[in-house]
Protein backbone atom coordinates (compact mmCIF):
# COMPACT_ATOMS: atom_id res chain seq x y z
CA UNK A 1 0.00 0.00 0.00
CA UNK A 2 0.93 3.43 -0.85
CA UNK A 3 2.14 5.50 2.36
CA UNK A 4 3.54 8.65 1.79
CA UNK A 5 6.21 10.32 3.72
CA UNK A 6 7.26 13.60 5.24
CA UNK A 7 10.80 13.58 7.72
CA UNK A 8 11.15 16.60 9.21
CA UNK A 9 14.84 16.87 9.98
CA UNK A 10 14.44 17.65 13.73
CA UNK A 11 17.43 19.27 15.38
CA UNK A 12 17.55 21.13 18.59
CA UNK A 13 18.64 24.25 17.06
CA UNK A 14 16.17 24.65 15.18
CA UNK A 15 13.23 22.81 17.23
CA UNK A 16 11.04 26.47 17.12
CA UNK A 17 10.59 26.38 13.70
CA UNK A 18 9.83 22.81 13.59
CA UNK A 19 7.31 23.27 15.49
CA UNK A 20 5.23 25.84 13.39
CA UNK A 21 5.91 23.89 10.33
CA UNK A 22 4.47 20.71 11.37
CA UNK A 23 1.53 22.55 13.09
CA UNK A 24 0.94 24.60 9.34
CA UNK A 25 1.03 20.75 8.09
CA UNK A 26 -0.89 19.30 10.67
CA UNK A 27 -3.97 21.11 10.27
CA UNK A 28 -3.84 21.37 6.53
CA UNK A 29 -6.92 18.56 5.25
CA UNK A 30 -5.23 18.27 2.34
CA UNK A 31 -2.60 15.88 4.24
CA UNK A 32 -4.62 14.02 6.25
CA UNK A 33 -2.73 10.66 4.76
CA UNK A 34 0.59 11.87 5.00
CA UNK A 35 2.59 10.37 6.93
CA UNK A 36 4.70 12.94 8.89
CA UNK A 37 7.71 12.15 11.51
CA UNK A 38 10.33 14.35 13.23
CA UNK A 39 12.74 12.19 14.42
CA UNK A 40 15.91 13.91 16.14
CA UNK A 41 18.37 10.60 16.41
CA UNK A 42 18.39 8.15 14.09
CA UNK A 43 16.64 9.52 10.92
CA UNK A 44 18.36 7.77 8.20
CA UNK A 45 16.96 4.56 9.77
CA UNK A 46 13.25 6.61 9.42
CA UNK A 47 14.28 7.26 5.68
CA UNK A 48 14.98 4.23 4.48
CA UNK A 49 11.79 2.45 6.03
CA UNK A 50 9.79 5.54 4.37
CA UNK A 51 11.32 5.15 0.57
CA UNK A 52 9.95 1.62 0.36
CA UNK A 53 6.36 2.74 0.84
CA UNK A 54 5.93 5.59 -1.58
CA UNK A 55 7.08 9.21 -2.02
CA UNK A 56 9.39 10.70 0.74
CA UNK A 57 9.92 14.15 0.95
CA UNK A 58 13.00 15.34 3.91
CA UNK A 59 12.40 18.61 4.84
CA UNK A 60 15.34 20.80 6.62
CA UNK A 61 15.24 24.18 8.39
CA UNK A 62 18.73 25.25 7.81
CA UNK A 63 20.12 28.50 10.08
CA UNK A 64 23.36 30.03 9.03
CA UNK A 65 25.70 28.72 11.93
CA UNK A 66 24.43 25.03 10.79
CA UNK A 67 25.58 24.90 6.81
CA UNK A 68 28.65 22.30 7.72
CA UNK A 69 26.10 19.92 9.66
CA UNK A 70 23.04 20.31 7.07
CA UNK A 71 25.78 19.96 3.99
CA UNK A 72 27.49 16.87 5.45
CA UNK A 73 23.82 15.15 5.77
CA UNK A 74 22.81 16.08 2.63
CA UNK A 75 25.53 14.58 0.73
CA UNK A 76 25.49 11.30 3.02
CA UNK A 77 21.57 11.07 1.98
CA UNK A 78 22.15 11.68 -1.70
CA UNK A 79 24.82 9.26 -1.51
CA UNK A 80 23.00 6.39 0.05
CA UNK A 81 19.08 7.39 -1.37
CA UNK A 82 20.15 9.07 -4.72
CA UNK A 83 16.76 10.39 -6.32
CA UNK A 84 14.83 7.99 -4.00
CA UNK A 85 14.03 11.18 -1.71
CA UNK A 86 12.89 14.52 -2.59
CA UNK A 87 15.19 17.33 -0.70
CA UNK A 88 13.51 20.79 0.27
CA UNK A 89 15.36 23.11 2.39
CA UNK A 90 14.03 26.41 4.54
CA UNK A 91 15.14 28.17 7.53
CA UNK A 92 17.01 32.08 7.65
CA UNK A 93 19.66 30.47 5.68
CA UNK A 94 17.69 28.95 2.88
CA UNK A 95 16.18 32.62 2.87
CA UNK A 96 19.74 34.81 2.38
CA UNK A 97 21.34 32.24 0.12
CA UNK A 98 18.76 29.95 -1.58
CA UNK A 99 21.65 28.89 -4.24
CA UNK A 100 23.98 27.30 -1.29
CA UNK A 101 21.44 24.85 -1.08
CA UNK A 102 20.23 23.85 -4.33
CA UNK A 103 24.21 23.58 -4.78
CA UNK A 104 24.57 21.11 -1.63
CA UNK A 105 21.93 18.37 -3.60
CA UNK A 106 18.97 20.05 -2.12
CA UNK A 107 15.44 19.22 -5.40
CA UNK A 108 13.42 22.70 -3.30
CA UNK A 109 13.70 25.93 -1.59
CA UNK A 110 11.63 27.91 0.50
CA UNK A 111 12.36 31.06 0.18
CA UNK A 112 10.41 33.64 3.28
CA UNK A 113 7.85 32.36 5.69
CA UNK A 114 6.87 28.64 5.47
CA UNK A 115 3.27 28.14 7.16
CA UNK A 116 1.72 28.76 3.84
CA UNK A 117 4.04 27.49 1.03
CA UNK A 118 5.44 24.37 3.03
CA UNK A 119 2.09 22.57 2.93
CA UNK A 120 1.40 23.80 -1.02
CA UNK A 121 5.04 22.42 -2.21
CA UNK A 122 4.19 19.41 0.18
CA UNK A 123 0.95 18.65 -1.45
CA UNK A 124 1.95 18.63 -4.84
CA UNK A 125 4.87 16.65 -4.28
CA UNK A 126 2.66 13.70 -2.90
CA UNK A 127 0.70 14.47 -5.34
CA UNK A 128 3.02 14.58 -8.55
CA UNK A 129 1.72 18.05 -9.59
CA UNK A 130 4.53 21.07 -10.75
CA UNK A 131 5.72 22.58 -7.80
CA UNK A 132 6.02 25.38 -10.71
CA UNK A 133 4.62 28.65 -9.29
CA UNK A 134 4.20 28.10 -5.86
CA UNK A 135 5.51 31.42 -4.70
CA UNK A 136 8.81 31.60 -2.65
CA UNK A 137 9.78 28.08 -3.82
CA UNK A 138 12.70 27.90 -5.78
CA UNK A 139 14.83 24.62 -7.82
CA UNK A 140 17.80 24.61 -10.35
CA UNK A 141 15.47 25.45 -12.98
CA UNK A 142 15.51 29.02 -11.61
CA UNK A 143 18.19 31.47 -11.46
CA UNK A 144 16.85 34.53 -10.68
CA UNK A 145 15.65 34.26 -6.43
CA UNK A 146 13.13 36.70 -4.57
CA UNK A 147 13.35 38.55 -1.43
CA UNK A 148 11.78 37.19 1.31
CA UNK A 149 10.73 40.45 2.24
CA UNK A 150 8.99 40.99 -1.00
CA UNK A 151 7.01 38.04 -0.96
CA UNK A 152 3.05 38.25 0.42
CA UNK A 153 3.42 37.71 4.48
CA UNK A 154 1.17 35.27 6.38
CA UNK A 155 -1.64 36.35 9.03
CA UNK A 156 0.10 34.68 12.15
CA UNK A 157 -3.59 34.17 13.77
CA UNK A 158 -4.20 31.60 10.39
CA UNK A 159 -1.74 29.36 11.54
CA UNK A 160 -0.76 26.92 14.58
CA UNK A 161 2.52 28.03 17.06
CA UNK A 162 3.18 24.55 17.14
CA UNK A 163 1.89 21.19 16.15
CA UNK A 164 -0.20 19.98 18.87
CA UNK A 165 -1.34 16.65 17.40
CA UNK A 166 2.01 15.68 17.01
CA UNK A 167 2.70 16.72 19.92
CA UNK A 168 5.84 18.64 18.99
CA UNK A 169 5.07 22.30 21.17
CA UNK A 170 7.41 24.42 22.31
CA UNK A 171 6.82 28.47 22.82
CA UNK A 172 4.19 30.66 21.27
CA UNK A 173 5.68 33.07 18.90
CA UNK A 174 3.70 36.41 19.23
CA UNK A 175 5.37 39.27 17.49
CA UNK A 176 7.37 38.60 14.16
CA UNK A 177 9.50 41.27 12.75
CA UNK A 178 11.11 44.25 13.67
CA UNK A 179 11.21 48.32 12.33
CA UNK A 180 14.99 49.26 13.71
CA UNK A 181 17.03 46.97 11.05
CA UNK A 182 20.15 46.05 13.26
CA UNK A 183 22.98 45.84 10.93
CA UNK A 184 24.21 43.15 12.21
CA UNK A 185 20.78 41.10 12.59
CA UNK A 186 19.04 39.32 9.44
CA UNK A 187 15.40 40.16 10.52
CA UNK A 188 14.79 43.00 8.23
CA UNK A 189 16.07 40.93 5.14
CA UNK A 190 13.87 38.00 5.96
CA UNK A 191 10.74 40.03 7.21
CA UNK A 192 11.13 43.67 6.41
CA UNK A 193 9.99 46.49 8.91
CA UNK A 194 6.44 45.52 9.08
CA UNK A 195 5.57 43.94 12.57
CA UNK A 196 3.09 41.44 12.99
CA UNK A 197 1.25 39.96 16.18
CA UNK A 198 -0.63 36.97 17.24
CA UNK A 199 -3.78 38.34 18.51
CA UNK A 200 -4.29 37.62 21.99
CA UNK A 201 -7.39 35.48 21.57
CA UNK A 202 -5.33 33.13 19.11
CA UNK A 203 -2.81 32.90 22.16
CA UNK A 204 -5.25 32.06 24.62
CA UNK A 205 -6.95 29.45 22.47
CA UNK A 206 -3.24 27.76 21.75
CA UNK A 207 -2.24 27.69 25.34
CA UNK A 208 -5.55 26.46 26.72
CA UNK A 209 -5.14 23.79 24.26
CA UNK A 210 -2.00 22.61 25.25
CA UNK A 211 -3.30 22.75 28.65
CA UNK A 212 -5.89 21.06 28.02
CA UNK A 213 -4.64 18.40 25.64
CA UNK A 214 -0.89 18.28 26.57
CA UNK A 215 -0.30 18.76 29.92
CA UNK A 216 0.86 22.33 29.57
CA UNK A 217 1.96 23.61 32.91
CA UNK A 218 4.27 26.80 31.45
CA UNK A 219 4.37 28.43 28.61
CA UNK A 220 7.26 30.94 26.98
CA UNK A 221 6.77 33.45 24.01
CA UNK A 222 9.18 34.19 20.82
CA UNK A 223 9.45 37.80 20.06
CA UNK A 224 12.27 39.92 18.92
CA UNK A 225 10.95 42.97 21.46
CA UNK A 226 8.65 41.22 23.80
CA UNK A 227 7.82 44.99 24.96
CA UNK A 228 6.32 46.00 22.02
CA UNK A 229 3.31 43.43 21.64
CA UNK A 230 0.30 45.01 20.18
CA UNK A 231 1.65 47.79 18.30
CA UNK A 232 3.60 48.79 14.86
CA UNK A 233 7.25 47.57 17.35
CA UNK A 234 8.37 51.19 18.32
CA UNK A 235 6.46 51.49 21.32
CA UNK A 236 5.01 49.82 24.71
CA UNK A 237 1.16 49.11 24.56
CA UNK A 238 0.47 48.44 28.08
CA UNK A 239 -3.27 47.93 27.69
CA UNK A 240 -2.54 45.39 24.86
CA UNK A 241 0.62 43.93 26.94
CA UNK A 242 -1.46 43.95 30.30
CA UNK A 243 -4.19 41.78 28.15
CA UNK A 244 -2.15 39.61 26.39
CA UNK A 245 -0.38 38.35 30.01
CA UNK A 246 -3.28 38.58 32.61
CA UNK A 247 -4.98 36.19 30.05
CA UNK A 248 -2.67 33.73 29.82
CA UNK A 249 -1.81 33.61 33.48
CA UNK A 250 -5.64 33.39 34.07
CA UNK A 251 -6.03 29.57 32.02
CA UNK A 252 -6.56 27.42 34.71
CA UNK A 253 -4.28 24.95 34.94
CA UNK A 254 -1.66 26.79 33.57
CA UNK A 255 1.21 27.28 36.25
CA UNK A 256 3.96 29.36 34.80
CA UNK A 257 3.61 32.10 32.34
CA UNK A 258 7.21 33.52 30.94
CA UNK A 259 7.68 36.48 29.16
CA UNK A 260 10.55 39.00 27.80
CA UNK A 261 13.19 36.05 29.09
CA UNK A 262 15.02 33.86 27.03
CA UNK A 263 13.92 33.01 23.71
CA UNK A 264 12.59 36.21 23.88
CA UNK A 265 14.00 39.93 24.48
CA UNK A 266 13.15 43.14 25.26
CA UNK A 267 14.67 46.88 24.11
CA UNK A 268 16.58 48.63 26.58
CA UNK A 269 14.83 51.93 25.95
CA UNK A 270 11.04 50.29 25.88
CA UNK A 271 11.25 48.74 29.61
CA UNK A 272 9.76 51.25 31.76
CA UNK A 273 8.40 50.81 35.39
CA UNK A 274 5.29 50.62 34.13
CA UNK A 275 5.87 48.04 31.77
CA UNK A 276 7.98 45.86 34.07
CA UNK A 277 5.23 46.36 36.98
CA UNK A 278 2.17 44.93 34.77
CA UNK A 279 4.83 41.41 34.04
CA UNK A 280 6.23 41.91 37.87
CA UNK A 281 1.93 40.67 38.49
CA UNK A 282 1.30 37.80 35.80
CA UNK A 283 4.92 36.14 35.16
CA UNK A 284 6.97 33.61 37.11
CA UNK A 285 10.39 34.31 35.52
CA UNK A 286 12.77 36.51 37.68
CA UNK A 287 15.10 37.34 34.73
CA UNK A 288 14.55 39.61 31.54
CA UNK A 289 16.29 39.47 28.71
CA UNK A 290 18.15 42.78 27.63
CA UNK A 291 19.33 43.42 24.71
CA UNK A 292 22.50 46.36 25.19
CA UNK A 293 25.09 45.09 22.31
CA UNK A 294 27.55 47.56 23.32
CA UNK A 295 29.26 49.77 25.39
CA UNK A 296 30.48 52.24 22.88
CA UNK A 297 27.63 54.68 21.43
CA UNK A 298 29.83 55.00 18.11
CA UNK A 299 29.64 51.16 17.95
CA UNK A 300 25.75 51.31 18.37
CA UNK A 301 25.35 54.10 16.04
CA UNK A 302 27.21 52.16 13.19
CA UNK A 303 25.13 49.20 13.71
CA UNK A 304 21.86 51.44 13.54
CA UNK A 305 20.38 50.33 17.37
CA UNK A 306 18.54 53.22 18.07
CA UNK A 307 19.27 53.41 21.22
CA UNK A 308 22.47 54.88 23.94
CA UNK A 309 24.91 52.99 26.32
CA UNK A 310 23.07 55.06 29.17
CA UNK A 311 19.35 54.22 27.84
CA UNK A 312 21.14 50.28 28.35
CA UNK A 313 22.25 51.18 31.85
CA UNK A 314 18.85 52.99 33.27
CA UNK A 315 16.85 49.70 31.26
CA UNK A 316 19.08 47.42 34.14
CA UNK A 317 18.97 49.42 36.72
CA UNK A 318 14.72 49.97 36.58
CA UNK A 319 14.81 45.54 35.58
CA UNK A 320 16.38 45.97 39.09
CA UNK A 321 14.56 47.80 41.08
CA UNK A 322 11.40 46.33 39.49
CA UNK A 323 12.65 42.80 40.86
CA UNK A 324 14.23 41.04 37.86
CA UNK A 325 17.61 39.88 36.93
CA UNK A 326 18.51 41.42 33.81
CA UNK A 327 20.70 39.11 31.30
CA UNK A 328 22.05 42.11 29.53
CA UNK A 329 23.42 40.73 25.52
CA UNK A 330 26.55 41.79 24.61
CA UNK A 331 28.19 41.40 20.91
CA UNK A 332 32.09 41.77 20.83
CA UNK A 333 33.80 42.70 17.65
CA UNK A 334 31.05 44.42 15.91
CA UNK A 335 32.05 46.36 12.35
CA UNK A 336 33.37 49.50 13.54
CA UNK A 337 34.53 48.64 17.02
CA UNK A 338 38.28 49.80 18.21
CA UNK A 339 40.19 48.81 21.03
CA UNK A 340 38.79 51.73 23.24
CA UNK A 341 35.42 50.71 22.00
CA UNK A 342 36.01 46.94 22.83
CA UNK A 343 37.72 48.17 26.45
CA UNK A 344 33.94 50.45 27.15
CA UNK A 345 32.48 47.24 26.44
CA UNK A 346 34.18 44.97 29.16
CA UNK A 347 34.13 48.13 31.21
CA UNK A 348 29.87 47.99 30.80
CA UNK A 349 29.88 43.88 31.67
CA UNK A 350 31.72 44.66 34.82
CA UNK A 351 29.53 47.84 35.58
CA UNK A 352 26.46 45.74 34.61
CA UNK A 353 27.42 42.77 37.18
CA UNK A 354 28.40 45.42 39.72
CA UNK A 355 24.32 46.42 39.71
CA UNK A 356 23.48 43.24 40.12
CA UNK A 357 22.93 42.03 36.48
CA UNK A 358 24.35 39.19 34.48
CA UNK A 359 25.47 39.53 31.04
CA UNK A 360 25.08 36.83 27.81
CA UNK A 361 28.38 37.43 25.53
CA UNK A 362 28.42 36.83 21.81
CA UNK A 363 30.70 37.39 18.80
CA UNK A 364 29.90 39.12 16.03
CA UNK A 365 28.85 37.07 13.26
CA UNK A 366 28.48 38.10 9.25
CA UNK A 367 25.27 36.33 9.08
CA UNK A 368 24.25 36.07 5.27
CA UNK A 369 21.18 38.38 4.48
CA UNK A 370 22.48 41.14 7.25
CA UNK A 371 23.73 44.61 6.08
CA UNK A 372 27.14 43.15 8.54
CA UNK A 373 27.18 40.12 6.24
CA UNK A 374 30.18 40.90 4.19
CA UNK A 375 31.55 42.25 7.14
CA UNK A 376 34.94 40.93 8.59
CA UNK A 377 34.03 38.46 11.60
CA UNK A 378 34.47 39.21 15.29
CA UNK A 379 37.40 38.48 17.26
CA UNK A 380 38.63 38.76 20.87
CA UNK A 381 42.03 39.68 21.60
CA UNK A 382 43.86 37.87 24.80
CA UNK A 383 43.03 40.42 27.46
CA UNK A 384 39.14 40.47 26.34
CA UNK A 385 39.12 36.91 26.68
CA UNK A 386 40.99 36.67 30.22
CA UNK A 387 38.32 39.34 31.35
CA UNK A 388 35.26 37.19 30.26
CA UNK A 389 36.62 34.05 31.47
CA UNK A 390 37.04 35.71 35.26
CA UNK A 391 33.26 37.04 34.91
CA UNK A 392 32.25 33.00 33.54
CA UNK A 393 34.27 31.60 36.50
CA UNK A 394 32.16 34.20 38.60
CA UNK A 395 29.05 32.88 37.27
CA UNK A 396 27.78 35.83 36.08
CA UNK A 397 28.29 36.06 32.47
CA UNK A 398 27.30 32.81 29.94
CA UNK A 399 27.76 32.81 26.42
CA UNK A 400 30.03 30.57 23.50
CA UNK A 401 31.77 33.16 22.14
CA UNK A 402 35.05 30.96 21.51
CA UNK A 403 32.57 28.58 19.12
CA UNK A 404 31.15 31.83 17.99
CA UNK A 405 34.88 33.39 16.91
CA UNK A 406 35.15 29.93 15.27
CA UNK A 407 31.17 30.25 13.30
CA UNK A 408 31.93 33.91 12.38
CA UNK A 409 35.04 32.21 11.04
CA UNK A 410 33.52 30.30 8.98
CA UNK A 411 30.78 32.49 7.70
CA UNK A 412 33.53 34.83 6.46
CA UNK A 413 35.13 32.37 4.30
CA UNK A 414 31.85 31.47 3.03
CA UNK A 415 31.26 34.85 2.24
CA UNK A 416 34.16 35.49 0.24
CA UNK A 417 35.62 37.75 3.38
């Protein structure tokens, strides 16, 4: 009997997006029959009991800082499977540089958002119908590639966070993109400046689902400024924000509610008392996430943040007195940055712990689809690097910067840097 096939690649760098995929294919009718797995360890044994039965389709969400893995597997699978499988690739990567896949042995691309053209390409490929037209997906046959930006964007309300039948959840993406266009951050390629939000009755249906029908006893948000929910992302709506959290807090049997911590952040200039007092009422976590980048204002000019090393400062110090822990990013070796600059910035992680923060440190990276991405990588000289590992032996700074020096490495060279 016929028994077609979908293996999702699963990988825990990439388990978010997963998640929304499967949920855009779970509730799609038109795959009812379609068999659809996720396995994390031992897929090739999942592919090869698949190919016997009739059509499988491996589907990858590729990020930048995971090209060597996803091109290593590739080639492994077209050596053992040939044609047998169909390859389609997606993710921020796929996005910025659509030809490094096709290149790697990869039959599709996704090119943007997934929710909606994942389950088209998907269908007719069980089907045996031309992909042809789909917009956003890509093959060899075409040379010239759009911008995700310029494609049609999805209504985030029309589609599932996760993929609750499956049960493959994880947290509840509310806000997607972002109006300030970091330099150094691929958002604004892959979205543009238009923000979108997941209404707060969509949340509140999701989560008192996954109560209900998973065992849900916390929930986290994704959102790139967890601050700005509700509005067009350059300002705090605390009616919409004070909504959005009471509600959730309110499902019973819901335990935990997390917000503006890790995988989310916040703005240094949008936390306010206010803001901090309506999550201080409705949230369990005792951190927030911060995002500073820098302690030299040139440094943050270049990159376009928007905001000033002191707006960073008084956005700890109110976390503070607001009772959280702020986990205040840092980026080291950003385009731009001079030894004085790189100095102000292990000056601000000491003055940061000193107030009674911690601080996340990253390199910079010349992620592909970022204005930084031709960029020269980051690097830390000796001194930088004895003055983070005292503040990691301290326990109050976290972070793989030495794998990122070695990722922004490698980025460069694939960049032609």
């Amino acid at each position: 009997m016929t028994k077609n096939t979908l293996v999702f690649r699963a990988h825990s760098s990439s388990r978010y997006s997963v998640a929304a995929l499967l949920g855009a294919i779970e509730i799609d009718e038109r795959l009812t029959n379609l068999d659809v797995k996720a396995p994390i360890n031992d897929y090739q044994d999942v592919i090869s009991n698949s190919i016997r039965h009739g059509v499988c389709i491996v589907a990858y969400s590729v990020m930048s800082t995971q090209t060597h893995r996803v091109q290593h597997e590739v080639s492994v699978l077209r050596q053992e499977y040939g044609k047998q499988l169909i390859l389609v690739g997606g993710g921020p990567h796929a996005s910025a540089r659509p030809r490094d896949l096709l290149n790697w042995g990869f039959d599709y691309v996704i090119i943007g958002e997934g929710e909606r053209t994942f389950p088209d390409l998907v269908h007719r490929l069980v089907t045996r119908d031309d992909p042809a037209g789909i917009e956003g997906v890509v093959s060899n046959i075409r040379e010239n590639y759009p911008r995700p930006k310029d494609l049609s964007q999805i209504k985030l309300d029309n589609y599932p966070p996760f993929a609750i039948e499956m049960n493959v959840v994880g947290p509840i993406e509310v806000t997607r993109g972002c109006p300030f266009s970091c330099k150094f951050c691929c958002t604004p390629y892959l979205t543009g400046g238009r923000v979108r939000h997941r209404s707060i009755e969509n949340v509140l249906y999701w989560v008192d689902r996954a109560v209900r029908e998973r065992g849900f006893r916390r929930t986290w948000f994704l959102s790139p400024n967890a601050l700005c929910y509700g509005g067009h992302g350059r300002s705090v709506e605390l009616d919409k924000l004070e909504r959005l959290v009471r509600g959730v807090s309110g499902i019973n049997g819901l335990e935990e509610v997390y917000f503006g911590a890790f995988p989310s952040e916040v703005r240094p200039e949008f936390v306010s008392k206010k803001a901090l007092e309506i999550l201080r009422q409705y949230v369990a976590n005792k951190t927030i996430q911060i995002g500073v980048q820098s302690g030299s204002d040139k440094v943050l000019e270049i990159s376009n943040r928007h905001h000033t090393v002191a707006e960073g400062i008084n956005g700890v110090q109110v976390a503070l007195e607001c009772g959280f822990i702020p986990h205040v990013d840092i980026i080291f070796g950003l385009p731009g940055e001079r030894e004085d600059d790189l100095r102000a910035s292990i000056d601000l992680c000491y003055e940061l712990v000193d107030m009674g923060a911690k601080v996340h440190g990253h390199v910079f990276m010349p992620l592909p689809g970022s204005a930084f991405e031709n960029m020269p990588p980051g690097r830390l000289d000796e001194e930088s690097r004895k003055h983070l590992g005292e503040l990691s032996r301290k326990g109050v700074l976290t972070g793989s910067w030495a794998q990122q020096e070695i990722l922004a490495d490698e980025l460069a060279q694939k960049n032609d840097i």
